[in-house]
N, C-alpha and C. Protein backbone atom coordinates (compact mmCIF):
# COMPACT_ATOMS: atom_id res chain seq x y z
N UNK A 1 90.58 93.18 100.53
CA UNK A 1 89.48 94.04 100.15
C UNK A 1 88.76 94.51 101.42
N UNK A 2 88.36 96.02 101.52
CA UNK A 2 87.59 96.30 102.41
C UNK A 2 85.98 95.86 102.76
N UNK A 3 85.63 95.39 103.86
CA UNK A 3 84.45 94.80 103.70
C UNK A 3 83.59 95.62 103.58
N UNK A 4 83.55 97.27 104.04
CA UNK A 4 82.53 97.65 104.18
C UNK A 4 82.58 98.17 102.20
N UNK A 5 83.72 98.54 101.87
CA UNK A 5 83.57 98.33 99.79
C UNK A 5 82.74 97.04 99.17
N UNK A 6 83.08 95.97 100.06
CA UNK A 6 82.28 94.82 99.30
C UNK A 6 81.03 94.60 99.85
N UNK A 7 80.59 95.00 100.95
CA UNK A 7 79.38 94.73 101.43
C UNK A 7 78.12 96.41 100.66
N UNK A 8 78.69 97.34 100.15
CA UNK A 8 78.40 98.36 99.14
C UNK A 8 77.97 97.89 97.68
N UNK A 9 79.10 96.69 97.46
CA UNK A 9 78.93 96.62 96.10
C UNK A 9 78.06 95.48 95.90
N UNK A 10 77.96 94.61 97.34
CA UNK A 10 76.78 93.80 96.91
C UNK A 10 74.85 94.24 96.77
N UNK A 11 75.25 95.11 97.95
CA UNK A 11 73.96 95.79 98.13
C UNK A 11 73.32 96.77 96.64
N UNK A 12 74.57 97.22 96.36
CA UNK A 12 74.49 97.91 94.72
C UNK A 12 73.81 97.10 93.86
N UNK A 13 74.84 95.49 93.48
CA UNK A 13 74.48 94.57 92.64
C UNK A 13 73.18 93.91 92.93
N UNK A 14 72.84 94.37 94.01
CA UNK A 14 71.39 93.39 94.32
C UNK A 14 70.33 94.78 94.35
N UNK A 15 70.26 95.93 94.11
CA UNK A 15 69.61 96.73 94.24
C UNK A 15 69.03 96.82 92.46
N UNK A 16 70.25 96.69 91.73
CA UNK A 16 70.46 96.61 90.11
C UNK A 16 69.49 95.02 89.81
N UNK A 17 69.19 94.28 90.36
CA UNK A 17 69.31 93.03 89.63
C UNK A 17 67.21 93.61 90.76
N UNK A 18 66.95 93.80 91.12
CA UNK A 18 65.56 94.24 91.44
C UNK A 18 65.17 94.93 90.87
N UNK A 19 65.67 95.95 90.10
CA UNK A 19 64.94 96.87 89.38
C UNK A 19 64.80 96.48 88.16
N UNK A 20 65.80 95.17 87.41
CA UNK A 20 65.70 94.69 86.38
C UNK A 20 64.43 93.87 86.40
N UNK A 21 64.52 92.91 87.66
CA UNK A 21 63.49 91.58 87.91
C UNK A 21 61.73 92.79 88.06
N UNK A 22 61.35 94.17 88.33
CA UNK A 22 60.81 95.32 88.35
C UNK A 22 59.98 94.50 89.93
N UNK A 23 60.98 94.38 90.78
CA UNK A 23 60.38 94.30 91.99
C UNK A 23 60.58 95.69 92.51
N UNK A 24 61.41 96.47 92.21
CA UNK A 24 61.69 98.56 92.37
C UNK A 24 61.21 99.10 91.67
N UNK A 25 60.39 99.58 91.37
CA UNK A 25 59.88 100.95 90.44
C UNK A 25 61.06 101.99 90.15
N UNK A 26 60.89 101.97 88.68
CA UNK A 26 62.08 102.70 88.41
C UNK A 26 61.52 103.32 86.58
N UNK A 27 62.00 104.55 86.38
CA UNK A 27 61.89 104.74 85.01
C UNK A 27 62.69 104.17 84.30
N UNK A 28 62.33 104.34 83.13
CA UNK A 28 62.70 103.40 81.79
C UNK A 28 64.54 103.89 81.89
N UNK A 29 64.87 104.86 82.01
CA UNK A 29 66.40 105.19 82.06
C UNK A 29 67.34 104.38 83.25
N UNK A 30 66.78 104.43 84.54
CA UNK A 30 66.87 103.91 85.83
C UNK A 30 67.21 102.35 85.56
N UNK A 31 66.04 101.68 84.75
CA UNK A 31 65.87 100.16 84.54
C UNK A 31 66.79 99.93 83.33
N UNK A 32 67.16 100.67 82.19
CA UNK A 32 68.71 100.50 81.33
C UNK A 32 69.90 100.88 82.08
N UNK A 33 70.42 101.67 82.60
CA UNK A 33 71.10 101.96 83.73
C UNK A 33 71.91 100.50 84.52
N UNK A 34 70.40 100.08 85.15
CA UNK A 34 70.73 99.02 85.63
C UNK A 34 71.43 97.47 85.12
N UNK A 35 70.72 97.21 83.69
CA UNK A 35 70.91 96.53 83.19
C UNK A 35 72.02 96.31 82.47
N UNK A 36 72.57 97.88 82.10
CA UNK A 36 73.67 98.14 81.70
C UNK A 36 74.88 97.32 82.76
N UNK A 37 74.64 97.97 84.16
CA UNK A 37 75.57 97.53 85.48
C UNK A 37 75.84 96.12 85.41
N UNK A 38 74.35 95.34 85.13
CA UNK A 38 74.85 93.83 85.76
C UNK A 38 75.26 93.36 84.15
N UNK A 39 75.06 94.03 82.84
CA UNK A 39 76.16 93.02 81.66
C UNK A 39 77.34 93.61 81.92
N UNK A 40 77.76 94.78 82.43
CA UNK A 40 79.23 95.06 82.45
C UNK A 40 80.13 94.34 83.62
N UNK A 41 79.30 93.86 84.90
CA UNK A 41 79.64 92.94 85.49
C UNK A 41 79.81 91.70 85.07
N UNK A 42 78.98 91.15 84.05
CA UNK A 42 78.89 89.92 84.16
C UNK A 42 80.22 90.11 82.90
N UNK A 43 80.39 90.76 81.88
CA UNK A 43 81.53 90.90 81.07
C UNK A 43 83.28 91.00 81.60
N UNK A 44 82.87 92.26 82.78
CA UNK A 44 84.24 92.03 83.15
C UNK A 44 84.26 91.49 84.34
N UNK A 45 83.92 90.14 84.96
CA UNK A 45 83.97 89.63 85.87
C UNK A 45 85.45 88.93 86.42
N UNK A 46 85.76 87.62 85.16
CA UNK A 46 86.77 86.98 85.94
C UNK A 46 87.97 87.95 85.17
N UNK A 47 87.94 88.21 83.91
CA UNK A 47 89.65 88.76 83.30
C UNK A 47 89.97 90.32 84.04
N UNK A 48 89.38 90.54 85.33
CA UNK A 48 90.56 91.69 85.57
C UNK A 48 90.61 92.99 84.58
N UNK A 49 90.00 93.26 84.09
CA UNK A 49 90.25 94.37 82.83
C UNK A 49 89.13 95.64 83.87
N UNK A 50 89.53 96.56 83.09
CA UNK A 50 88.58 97.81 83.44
C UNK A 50 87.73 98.09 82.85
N UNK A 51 86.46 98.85 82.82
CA UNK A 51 85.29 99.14 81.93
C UNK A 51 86.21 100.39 81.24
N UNK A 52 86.63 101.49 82.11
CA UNK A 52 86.88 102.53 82.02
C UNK A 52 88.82 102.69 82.23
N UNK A 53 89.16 103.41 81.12
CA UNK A 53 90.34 103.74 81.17
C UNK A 53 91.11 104.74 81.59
N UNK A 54 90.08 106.26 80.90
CA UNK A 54 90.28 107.56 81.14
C UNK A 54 89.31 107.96 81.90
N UNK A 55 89.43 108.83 82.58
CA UNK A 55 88.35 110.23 82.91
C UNK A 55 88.55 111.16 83.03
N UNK A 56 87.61 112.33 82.82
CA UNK A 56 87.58 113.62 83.01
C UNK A 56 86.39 113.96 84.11
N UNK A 57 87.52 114.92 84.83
CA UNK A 57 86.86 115.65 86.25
C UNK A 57 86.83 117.27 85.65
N UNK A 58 85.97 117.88 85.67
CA UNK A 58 85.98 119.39 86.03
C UNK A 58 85.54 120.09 87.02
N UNK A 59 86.75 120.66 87.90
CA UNK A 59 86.19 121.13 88.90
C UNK A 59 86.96 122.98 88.57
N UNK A 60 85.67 123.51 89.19
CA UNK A 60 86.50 125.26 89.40
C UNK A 60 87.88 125.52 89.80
N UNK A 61 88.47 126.30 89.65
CA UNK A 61 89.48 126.78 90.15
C UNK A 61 89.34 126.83 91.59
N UNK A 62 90.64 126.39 92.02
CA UNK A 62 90.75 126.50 93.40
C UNK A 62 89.93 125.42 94.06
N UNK A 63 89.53 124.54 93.96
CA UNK A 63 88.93 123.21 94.70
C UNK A 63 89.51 122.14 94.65
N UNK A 64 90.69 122.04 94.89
CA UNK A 64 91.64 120.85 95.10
C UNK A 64 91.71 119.64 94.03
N UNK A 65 91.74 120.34 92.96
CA UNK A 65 91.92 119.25 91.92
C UNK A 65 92.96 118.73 91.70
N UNK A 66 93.69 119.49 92.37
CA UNK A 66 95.31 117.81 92.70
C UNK A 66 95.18 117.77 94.15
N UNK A 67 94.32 117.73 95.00
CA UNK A 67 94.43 116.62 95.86
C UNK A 67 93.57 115.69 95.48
N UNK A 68 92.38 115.99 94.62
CA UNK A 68 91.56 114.56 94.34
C UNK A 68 92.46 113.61 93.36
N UNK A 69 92.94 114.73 91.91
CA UNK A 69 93.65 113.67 91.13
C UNK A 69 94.97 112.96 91.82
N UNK A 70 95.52 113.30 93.07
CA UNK A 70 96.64 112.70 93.44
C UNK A 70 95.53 111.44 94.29
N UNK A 71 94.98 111.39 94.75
CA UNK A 71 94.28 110.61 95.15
C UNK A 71 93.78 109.15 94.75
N UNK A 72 93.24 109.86 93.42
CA UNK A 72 93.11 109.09 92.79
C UNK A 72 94.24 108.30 91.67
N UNK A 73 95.40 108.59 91.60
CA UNK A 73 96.53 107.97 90.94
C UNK A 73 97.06 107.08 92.10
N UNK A 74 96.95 107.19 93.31
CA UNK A 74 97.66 106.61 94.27
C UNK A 74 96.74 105.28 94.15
N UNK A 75 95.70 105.63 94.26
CA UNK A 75 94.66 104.36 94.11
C UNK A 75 94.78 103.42 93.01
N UNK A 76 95.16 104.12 92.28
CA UNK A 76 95.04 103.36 90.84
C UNK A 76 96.46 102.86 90.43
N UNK A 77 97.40 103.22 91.30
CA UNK A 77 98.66 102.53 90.81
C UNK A 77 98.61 101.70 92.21
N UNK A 78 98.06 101.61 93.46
CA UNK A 78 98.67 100.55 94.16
C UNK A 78 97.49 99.78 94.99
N UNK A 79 96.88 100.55 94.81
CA UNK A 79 95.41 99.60 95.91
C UNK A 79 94.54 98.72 94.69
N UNK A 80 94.53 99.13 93.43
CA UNK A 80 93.78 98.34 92.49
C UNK A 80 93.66 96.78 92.06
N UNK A 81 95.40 96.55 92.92
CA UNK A 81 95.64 95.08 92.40
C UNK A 81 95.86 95.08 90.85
N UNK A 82 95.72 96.15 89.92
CA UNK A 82 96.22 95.64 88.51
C UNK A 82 98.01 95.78 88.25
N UNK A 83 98.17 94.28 88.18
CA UNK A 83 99.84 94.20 87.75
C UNK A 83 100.44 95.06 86.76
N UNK A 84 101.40 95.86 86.90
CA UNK A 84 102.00 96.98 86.14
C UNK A 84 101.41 97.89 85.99
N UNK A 85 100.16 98.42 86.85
CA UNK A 85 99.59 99.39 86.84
C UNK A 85 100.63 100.90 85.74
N UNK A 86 100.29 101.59 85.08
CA UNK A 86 100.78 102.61 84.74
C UNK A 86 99.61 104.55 85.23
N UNK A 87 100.58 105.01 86.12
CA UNK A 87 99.39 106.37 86.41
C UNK A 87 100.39 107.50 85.65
């Protein structure tokens, strides 16, 4: 794992878990948001599963929407670590 990805995602998870504890000022959307982040963490923590399966990108014509979606399949079939990945 890249450190500077995990040293992101801690700063994330600890940015989320302050606005819950309301040591951050945050609106009422901001503070569900958050709360949302740390049960979907704490749900998919140890089994490896994804929150998210599909997505949809829309971008204009002509803005490299197969170099992002190739991008992103490369990622998702070999840097993810999920066994039998399918892209």
């Amino acid at each position: 794992m890249d450190v500077r990805s995990s040293s992101y995602s801690a700063t994330a998870k600890r940015y989320a878990e302050q606005v819950v504890a309301g040591e951050i000022l945050a609106c009422r959307w901001v503070q569900r948001a958050c709360q949302r982040q740390l049960d979907d963490l704490a749900k998919f923590a140890g089994n490896g599963t994804r929150r998210f399966r599909r997505s949809y990108i829309e971008v204009l014509r002509g803005n490299a929407k197969s170099t992002l979606s190739s991008a992103v399949a490369l990622y998702m079939l070999a840097a993810d670590r999920e066994g039998g990945a399918e892209v």
